[in-house]
PDB file of N, CA and C in Angstrom:
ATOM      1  N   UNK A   1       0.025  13.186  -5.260  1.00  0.00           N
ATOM      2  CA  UNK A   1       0.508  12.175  -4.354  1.00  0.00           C
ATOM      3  C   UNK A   1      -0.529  12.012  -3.243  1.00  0.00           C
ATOM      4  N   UNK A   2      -0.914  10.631  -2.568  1.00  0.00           N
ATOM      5  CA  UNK A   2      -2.098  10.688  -2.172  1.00  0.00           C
ATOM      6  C   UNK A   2      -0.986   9.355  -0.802  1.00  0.00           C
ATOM      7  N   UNK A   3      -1.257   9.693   0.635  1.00  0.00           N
ATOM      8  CA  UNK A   3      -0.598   8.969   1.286  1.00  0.00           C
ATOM      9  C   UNK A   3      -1.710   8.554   2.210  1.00  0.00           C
ATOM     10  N   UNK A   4      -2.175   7.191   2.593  1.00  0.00           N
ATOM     11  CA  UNK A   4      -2.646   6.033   2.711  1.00  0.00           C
ATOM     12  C   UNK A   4      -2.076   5.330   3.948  1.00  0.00           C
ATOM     13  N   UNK A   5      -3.322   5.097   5.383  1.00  0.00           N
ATOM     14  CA  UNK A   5      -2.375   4.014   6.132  1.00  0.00           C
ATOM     15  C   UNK A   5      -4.311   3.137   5.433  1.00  0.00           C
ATOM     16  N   UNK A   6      -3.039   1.921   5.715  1.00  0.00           N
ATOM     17  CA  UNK A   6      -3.994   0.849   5.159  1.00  0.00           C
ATOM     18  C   UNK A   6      -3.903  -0.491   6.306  1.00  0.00           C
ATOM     19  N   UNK A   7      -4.845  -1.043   6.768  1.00  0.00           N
ATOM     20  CA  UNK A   7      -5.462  -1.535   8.244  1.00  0.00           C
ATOM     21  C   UNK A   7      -5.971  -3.214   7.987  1.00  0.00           C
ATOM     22  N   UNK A   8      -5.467  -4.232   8.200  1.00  0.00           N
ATOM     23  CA  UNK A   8      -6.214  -5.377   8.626  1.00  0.00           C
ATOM     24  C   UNK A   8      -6.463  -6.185   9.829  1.00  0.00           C
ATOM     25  N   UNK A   9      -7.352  -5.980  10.482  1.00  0.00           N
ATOM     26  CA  UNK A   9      -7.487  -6.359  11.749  1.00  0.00           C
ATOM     27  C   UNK A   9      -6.526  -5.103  12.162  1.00  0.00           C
ATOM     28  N   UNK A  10      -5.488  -5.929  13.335  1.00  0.00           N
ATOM     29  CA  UNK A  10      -4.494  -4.741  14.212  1.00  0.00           C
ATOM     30  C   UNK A  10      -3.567  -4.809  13.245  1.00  0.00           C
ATOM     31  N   UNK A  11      -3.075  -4.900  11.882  1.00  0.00           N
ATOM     32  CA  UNK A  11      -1.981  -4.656  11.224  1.00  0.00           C
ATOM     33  C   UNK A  11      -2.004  -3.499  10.198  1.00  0.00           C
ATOM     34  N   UNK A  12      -1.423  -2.505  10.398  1.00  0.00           N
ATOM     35  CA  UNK A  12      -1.305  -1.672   9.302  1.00  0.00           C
ATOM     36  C   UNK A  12      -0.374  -1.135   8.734  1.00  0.00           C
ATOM     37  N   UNK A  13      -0.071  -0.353   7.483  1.00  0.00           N
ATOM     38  CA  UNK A  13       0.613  -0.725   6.597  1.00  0.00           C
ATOM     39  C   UNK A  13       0.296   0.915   6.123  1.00  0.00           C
ATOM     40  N   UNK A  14       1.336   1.703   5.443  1.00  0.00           N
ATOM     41  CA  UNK A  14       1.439   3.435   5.542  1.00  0.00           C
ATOM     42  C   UNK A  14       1.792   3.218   3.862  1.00  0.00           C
ATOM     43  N   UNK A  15       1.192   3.880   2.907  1.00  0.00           N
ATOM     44  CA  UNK A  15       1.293   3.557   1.570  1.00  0.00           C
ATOM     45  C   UNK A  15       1.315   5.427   0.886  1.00  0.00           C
ATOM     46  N   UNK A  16       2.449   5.348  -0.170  1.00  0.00           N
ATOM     47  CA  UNK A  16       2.636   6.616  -0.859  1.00  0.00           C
ATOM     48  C   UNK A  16       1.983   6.090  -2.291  1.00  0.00           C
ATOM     49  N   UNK A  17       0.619   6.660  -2.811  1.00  0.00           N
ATOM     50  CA  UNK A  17       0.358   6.307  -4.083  1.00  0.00           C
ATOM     51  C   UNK A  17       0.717   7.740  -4.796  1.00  0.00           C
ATOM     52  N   UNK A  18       1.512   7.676  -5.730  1.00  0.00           N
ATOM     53  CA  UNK A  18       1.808   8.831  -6.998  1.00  0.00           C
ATOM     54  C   UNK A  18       1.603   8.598  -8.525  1.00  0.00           C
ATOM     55  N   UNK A  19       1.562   9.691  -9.396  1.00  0.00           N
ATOM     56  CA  UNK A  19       1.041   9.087 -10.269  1.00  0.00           C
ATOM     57  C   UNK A  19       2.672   8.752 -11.088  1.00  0.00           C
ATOM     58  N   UNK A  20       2.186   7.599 -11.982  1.00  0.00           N
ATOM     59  CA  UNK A  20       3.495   7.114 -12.710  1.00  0.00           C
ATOM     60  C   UNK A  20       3.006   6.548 -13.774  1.00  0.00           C
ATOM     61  N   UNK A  21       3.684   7.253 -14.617  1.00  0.00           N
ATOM     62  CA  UNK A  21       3.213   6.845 -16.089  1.00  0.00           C
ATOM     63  C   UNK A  21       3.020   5.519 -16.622  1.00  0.00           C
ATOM     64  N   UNK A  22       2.299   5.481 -17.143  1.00  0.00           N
ATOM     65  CA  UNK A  22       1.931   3.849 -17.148  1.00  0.00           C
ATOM     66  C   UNK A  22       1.376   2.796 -16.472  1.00  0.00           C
ATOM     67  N   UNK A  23       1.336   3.603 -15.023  1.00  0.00           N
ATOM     68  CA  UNK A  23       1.193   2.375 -14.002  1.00  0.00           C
ATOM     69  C   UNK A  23      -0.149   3.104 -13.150  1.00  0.00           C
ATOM     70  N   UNK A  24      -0.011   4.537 -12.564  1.00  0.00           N
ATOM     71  CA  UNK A  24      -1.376   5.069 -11.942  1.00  0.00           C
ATOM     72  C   UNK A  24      -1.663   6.371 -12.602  1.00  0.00           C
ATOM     73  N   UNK A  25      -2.664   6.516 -12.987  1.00  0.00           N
ATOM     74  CA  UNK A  25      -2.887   7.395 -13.449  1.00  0.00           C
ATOM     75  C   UNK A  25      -3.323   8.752 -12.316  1.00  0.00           C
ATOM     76  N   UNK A  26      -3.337  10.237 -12.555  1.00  0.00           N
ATOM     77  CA  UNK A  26      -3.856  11.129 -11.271  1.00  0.00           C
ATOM     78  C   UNK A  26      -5.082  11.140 -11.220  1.00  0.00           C
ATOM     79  N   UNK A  27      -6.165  10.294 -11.873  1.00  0.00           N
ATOM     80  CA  UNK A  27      -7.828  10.335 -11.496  1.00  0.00           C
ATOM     81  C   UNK A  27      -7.355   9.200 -10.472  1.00  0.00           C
ATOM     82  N   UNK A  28      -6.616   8.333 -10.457  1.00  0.00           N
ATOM     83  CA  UNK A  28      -6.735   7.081  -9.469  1.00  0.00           C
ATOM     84  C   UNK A  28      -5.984   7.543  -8.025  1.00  0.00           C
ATOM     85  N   UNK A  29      -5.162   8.556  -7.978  1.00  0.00           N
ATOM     86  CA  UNK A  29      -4.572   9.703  -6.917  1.00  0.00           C
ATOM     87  C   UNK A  29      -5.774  10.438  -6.487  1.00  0.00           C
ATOM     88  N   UNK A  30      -6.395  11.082  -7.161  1.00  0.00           N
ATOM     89  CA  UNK A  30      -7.655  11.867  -6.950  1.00  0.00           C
ATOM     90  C   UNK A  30      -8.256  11.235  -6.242  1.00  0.00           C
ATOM     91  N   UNK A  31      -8.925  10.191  -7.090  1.00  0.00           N
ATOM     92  CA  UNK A  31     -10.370   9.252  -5.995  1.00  0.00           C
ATOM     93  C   UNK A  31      -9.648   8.547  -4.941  1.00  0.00           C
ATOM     94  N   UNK A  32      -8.161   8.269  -4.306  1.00  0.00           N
ATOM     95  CA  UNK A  32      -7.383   8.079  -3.497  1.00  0.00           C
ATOM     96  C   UNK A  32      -7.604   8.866  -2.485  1.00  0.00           C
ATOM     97  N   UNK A  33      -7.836  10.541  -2.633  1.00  0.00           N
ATOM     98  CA  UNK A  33      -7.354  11.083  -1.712  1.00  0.00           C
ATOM     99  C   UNK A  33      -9.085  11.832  -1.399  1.00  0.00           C
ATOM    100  N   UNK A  34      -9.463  10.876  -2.188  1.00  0.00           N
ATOM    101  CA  UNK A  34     -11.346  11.464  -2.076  1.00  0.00           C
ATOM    102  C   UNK A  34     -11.529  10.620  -0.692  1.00  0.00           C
ATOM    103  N   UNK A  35     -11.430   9.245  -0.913  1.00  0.00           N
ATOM    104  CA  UNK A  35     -11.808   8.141   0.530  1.00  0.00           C
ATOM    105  C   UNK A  35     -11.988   8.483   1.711  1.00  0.00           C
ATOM    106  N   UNK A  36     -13.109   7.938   2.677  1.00  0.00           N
ATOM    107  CA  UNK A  36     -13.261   8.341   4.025  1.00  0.00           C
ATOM    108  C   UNK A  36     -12.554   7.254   4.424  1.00  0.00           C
ATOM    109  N   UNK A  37     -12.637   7.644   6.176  1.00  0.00           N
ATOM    110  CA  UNK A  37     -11.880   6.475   6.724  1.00  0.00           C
ATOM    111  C   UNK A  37     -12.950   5.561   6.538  1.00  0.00           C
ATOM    112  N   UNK A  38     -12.142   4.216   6.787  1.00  0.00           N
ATOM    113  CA  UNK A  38     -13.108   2.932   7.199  1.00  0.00           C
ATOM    114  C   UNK A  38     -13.383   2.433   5.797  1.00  0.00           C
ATOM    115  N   UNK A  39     -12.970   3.116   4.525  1.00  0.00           N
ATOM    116  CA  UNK A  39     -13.521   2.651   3.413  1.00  0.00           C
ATOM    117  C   UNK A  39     -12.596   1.105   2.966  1.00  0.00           C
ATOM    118  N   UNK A  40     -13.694   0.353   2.460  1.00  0.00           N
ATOM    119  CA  UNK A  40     -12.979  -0.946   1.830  1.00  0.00           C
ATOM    120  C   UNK A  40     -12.308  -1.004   1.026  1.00  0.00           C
ATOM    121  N   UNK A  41     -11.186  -1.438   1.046  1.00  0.00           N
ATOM    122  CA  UNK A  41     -10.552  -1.331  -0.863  1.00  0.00           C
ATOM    123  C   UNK A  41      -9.340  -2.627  -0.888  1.00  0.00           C
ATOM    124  N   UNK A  42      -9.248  -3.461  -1.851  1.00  0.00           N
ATOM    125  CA  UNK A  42      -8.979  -4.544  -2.352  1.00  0.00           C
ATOM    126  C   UNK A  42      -7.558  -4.032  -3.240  1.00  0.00           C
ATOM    127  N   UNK A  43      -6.197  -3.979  -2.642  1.00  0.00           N
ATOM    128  CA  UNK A  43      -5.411  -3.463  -3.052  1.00  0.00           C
ATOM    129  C   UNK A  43      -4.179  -4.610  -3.307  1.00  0.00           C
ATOM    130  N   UNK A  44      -3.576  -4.613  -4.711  1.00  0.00           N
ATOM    131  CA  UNK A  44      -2.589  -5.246  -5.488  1.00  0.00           C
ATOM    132  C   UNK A  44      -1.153  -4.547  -5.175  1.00  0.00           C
ATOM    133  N   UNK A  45      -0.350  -5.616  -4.517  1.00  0.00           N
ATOM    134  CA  UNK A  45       0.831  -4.756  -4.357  1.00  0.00           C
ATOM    135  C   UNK A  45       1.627  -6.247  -4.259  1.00  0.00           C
ATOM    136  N   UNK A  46       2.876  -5.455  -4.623  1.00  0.00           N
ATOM    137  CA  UNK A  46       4.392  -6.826  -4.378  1.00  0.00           C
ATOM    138  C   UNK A  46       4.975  -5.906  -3.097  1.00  0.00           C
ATOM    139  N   UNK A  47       4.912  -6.621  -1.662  1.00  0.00           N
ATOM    140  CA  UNK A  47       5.862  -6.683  -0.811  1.00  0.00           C
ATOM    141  C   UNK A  47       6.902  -7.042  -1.276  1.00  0.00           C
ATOM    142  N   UNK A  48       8.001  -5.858  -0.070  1.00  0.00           N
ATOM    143  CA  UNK A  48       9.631  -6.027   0.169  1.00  0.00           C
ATOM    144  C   UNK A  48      10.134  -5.906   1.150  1.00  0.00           C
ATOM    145  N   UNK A  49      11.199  -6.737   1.484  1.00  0.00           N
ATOM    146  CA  UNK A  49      11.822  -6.060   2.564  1.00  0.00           C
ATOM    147  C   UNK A  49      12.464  -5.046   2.640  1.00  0.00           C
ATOM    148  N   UNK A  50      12.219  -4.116   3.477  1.00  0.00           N
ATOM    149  CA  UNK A  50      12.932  -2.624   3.561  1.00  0.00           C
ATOM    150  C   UNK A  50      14.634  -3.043   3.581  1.00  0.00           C
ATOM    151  N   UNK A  51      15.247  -1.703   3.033  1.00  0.00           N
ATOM    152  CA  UNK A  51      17.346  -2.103   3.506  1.00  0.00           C
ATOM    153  C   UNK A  51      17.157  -2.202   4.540  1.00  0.00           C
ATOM    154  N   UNK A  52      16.899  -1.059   5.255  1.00  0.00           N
ATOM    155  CA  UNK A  52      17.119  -0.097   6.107  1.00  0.00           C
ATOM    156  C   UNK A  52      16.202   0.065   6.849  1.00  0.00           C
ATOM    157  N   UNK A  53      15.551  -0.182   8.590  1.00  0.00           N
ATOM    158  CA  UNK A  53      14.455  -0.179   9.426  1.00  0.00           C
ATOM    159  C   UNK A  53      14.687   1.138   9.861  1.00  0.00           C
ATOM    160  N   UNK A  54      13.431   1.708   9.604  1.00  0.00           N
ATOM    161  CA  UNK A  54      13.394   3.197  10.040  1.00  0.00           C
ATOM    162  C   UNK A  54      13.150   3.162  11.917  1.00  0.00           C
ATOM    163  N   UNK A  55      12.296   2.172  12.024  1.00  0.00           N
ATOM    164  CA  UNK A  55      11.957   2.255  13.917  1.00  0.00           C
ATOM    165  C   UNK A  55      12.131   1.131  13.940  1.00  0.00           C
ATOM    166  N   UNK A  56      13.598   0.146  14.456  1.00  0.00           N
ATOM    167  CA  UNK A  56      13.553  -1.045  14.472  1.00  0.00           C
ATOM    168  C   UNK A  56      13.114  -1.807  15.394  1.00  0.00           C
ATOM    169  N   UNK A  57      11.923  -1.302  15.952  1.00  0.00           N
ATOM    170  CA  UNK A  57      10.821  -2.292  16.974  1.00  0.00           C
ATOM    171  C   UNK A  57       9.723  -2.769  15.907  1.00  0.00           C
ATOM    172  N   UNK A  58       9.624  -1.826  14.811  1.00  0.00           N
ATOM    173  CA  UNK A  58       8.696  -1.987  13.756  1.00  0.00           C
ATOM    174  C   UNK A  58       9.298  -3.089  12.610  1.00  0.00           C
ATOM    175  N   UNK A  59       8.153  -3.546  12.000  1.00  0.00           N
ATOM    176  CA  UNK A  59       8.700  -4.289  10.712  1.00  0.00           C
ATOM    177  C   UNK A  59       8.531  -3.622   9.838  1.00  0.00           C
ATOM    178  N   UNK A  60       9.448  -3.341   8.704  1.00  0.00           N
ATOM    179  CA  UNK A  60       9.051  -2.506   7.570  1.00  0.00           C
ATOM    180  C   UNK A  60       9.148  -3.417   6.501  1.00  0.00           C
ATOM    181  N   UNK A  61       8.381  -3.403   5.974  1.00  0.00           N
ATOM    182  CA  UNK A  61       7.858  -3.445   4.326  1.00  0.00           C
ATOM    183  C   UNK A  61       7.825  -2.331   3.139  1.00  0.00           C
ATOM    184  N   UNK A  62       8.469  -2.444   2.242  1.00  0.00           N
ATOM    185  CA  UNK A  62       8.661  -1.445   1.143  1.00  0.00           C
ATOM    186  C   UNK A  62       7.094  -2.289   0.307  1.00  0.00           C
ATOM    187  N   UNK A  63       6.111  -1.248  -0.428  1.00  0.00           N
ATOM    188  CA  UNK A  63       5.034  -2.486  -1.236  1.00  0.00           C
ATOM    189  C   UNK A  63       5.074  -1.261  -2.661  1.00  0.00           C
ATOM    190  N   UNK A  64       5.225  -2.229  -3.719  1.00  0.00           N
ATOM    191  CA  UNK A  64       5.204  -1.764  -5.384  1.00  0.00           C
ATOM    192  C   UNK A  64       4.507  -2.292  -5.741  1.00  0.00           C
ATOM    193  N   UNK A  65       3.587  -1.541  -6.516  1.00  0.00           N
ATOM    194  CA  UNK A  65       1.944  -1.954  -7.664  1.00  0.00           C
ATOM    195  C   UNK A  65       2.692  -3.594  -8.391  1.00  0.00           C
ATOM    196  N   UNK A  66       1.822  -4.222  -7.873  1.00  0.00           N
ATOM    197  CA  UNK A  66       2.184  -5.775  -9.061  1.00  0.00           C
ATOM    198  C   UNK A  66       0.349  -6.181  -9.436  1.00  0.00           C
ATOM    199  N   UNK A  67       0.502  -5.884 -10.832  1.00  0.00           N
ATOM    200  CA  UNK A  67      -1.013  -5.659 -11.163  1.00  0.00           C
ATOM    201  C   UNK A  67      -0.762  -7.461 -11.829  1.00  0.00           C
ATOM    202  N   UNK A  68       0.286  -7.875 -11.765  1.00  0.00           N
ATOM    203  CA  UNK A  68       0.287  -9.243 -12.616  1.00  0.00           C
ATOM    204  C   UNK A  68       0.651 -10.622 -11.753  1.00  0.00           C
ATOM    205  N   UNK A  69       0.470  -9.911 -10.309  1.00  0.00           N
ATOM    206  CA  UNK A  69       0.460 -10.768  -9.617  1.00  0.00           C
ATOM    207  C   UNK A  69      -0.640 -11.652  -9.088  1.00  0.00           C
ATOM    208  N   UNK A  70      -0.525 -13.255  -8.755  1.00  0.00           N
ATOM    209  CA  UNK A  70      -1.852 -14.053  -8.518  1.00  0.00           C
ATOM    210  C   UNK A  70      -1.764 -14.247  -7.333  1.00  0.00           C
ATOM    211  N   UNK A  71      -0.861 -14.237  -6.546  1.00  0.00           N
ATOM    212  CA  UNK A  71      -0.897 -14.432  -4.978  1.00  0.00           C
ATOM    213  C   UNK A  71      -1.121 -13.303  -4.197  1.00  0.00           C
ATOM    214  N   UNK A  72      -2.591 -13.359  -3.186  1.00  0.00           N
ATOM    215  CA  UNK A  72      -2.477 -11.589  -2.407  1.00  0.00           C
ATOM    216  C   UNK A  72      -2.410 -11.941  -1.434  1.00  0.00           C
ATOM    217  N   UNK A  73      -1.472 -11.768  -0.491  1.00  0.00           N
ATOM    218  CA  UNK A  73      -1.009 -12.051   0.879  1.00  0.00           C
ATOM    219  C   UNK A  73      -1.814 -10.869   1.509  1.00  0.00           C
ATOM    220  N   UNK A  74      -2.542 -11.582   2.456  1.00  0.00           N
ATOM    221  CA  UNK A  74      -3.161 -10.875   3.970  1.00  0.00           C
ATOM    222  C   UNK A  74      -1.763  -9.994   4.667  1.00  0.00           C
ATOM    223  N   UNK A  75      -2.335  -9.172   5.030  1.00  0.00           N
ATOM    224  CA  UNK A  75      -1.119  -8.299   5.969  1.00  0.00           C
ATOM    225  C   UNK A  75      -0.689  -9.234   7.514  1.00  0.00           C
ATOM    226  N   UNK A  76      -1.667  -9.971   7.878  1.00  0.00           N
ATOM    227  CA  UNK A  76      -1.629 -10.993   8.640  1.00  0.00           C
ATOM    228  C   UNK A  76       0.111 -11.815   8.279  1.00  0.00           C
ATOM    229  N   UNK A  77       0.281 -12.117   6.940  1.00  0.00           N
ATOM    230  CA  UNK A  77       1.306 -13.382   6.582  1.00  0.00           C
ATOM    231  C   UNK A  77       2.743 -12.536   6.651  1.00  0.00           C
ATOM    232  N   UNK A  78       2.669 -11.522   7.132  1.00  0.00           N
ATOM    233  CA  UNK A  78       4.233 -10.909   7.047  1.00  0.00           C
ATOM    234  C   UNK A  78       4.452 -10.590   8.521  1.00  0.00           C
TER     235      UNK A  78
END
């Protein structure tokens, strides 16, 4: 399990990658948890809205791997 805050401009975004059969494999956890800060990476995900706001001054977003998705929303559009 490899846990991830992920940054655009001032918006960032706290990500749990694990491995799941079919979907990530643990070399892609591995080189996950290899990364320095500041590194670039071009990441595929389907936003959600959370049930439940853990700090409700915050916005939460739940995000699940959508490798078949064509629209990539900027962290900016939420």
């Amino acid at each position: 399990m490899a846990f991830l805050v992920v940054r655009q401009l001032t918006a960032t975004v706290q990500c749990v990658l694990m491995m799941t059969e079919g979907l990530v494999r643990m070399q892609m956890v591995k080189y996950a948890t290899s990364l320095s800060r500041e590194s670039i990476a071009d990441i595929e995900c389907k936003a959600t809205k959370r049930l439940e706001a853990l700090y409700p001054t915050q916005k939460e977003l739940a995000l699940a791997g959508s490798p078949s998705s064509h629209h990539r929303p900027s962290l900016s559009e939420f």
